[in-house]
Protein backbone atom coordinates (compact mmCIF):
# COMPACT_ATOMS: atom_id res chain seq x y z
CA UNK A 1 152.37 52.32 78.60
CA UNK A 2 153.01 50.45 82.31
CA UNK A 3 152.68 52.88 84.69
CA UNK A 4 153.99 52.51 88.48
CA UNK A 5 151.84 53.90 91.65
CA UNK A 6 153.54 56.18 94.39
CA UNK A 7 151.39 54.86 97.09
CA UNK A 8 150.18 55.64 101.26
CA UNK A 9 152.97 53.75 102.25
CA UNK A 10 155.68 55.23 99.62
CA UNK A 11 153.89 58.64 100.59
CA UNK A 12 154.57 58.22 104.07
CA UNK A 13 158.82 56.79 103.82
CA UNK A 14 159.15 59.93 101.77
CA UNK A 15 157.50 62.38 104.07
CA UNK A 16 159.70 60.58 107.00
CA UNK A 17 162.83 60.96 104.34
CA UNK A 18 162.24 64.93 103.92
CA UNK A 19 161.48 65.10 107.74
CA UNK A 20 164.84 63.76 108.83
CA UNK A 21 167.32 61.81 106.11
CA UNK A 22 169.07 60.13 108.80
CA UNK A 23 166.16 58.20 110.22
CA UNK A 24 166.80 54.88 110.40
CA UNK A 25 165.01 52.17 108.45
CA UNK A 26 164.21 50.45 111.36
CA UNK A 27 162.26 53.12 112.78
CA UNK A 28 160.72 54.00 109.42
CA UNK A 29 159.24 50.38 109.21
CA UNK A 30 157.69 50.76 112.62
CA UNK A 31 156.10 53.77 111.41
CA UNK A 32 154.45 52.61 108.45
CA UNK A 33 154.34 49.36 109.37
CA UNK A 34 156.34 47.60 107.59
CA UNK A 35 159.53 45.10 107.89
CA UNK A 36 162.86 46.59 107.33
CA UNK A 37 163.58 44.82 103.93
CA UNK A 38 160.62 45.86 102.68
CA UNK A 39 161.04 49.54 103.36
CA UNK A 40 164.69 48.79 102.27
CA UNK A 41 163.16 47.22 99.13
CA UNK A 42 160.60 50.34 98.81
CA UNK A 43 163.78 52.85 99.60
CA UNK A 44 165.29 50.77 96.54
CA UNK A 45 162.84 51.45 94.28
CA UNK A 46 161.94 55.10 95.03
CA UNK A 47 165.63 55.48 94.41
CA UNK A 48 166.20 53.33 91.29
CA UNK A 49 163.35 55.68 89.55
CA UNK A 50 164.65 58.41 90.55
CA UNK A 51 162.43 59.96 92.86
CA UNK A 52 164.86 60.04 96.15
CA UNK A 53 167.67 61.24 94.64
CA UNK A 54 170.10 62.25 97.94
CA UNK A 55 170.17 62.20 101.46
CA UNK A 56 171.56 65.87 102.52
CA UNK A 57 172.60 67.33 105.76
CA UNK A 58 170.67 70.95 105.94
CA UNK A 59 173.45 73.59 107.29
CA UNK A 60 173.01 77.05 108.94
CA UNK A 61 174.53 79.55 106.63
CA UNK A 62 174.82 82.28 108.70
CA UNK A 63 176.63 80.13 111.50
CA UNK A 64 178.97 79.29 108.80
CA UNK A 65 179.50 83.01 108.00
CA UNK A 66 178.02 82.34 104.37
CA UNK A 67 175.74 85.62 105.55
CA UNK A 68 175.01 86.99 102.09
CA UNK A 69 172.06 85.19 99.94
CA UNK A 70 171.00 87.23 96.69
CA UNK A 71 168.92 86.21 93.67
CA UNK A 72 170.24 87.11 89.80
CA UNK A 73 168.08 87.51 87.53
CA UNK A 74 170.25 87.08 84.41
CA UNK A 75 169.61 88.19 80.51
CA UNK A 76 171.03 85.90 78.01
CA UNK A 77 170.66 86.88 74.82
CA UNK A 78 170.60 84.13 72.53
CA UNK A 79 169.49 80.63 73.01
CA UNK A 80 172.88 79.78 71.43
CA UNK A 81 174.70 80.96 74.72
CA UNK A 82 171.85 79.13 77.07
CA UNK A 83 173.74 75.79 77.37
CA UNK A 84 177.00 77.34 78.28
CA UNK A 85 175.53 79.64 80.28
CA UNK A 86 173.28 76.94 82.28
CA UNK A 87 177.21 74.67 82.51
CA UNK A 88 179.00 77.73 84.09
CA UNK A 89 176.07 78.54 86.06
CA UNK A 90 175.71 75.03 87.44
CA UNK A 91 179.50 74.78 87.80
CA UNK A 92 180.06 78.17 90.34
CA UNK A 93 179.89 76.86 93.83
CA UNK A 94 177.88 79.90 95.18
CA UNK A 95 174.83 79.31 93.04
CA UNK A 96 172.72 77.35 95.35
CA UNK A 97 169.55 77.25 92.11
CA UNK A 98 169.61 77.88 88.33
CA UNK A 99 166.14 78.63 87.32
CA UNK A 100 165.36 79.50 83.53
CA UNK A 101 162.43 81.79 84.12
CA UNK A 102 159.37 83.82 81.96
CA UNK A 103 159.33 88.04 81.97
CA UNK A 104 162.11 89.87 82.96
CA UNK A 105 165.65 87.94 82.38
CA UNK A 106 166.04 84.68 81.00
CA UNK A 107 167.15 82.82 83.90
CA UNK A 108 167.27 83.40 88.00
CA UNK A 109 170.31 81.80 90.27
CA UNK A 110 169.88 81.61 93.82
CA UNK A 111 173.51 82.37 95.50
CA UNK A 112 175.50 82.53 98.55
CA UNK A 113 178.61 84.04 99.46
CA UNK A 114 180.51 85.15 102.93
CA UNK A 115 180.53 89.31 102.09
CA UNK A 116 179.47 91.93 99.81
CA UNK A 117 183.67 91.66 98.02
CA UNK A 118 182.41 88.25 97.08
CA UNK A 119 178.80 89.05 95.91
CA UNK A 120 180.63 91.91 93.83
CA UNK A 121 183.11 89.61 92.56
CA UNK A 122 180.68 86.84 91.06
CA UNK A 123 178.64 89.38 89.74
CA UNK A 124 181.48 90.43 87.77
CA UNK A 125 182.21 86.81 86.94
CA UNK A 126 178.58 85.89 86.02
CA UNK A 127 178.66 89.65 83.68
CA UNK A 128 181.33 88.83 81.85
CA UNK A 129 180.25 85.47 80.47
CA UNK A 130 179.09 85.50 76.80
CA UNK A 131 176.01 85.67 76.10
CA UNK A 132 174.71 87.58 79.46
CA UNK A 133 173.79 91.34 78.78
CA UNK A 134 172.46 92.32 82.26
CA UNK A 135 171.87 91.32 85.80
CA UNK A 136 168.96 92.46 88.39
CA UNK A 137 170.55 91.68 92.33
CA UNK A 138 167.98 90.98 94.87
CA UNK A 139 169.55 91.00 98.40
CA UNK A 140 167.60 88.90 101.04
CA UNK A 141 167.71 90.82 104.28
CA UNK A 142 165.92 87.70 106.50
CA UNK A 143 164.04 84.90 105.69
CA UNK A 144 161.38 83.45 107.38
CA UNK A 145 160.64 80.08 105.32
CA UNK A 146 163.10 78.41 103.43
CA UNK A 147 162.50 74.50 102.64
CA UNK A 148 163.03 72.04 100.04
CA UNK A 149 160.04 69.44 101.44
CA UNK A 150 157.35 68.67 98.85
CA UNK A 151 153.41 68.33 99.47
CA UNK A 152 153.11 64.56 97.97
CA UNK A 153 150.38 62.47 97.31
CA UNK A 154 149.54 58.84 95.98
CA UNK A 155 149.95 59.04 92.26
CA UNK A 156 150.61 57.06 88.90
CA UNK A 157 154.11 57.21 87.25
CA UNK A 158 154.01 56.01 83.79
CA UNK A 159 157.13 54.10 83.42
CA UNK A 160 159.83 53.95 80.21
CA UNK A 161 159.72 50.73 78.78
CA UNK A 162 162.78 49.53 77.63
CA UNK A 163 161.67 49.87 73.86
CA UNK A 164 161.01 53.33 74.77
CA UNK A 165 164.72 54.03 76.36
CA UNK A 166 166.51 52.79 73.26
C-alpha cells in the first residue's frame, strides 16, 4: 500500500487554515515559505484527499439570538431504525453534531435553537421519530471553550489505490 506524508509544511497551511480560513495564500506562502502555487498546489492536495474539507465563517450565536444550545442524548432501539434516524437527524437544521455514542443512549446531537418553544418543539419532533424511545436534555448555561481546531502533527496517510477503490 502507497502511503502519502502530512508533513511540517502541510502541518503548518493547516494550522494557518483553522487559525483564520480567509487568509490569503499569499500570506500563507510567506509564512511557511513557500511560493503561492505551491501552497496553492499543497491547498490542492490537502483538499483532493479530503483532509480540508470547507472554509467556514465562525458566527456568534447568541448575537444572532440562537441563545439556546442543548445536547440529546437519544435511545434508538433497533439498529434497523439507526440509518433513518442518523438521515433525519442530519437533515434538522438545529442539530449542529450527530454523535452515535457508548453507555447511556445510542446517539448524542448537539443543537441550537432561538427559545425554550423551539427546544420543546424539536424535542417533540426528534420523540416522535420511529425508532427513538427516550431523550436525556442537557441545557448549556455558558461555555467557556468551544472550538473545532485540531492538534496535528506530521503523519503517514496510506492512500487507496485505484485497484482498491473499484
Amino acid at each position: 500500500m502507497k502511503t502519502e506524508r502530512i508533513d511540517e509544511i502541510d502541518v503548518k497551511i493547516l494550522n494557518l487554515l483553522q487559525e483564520s480560513g480567509r487568509i490569503k495564500r499569499s500570506e500563507i506562502a510567506e509564512r511557511v515559505g513557500l511560493s503561492v502555487p505551491s501552497v496553492s498546489d499543497r491547498m490542492r492536495k490537502l483538499r483532493d484527499r479530503g483532509i480540508i474539507k470547507g472554509y467556514h465563517a465562525k458566527l456568534d450565536a447568541k448575537r444572532l439570538q440562537v441563545d439556546i444550545a442543548a445536547f440529546l442524548r437519544v435511545r434508538v432501539d433497533g439498529s434497523q431504525y439507526y440509518p433513518s434516524f442518523v438521515a433525519r437527524a442530519v437533515a434538522q437544521e438545529e442539530v449542529q453534531e450527530v454523535h452515535s455514542i457508548t453507555g447511556d443512549g445510542s446517539h448524542i446531537l448537539k443543537v441550537r435553537v432561538r427559545n425554550t418553544t423551539a427546544l420543546e418543539q424539536l424535542l417533540s419532533q426528534i420523540q416522535s421519530w420511529d425508532g427513538v424511545s427516550g431523550t436525556v436534555t442537557n441545557l448549556v448555561l455558558s461555555t467557556m471553550k468551544e472550538d473545532s481546531r485540531l492538534r496535528i502533527e506530521p503523519i503517514e496517510l496510506p492512500t487507496v489505490s485505484t485497484n482498491e477503490a473499484a
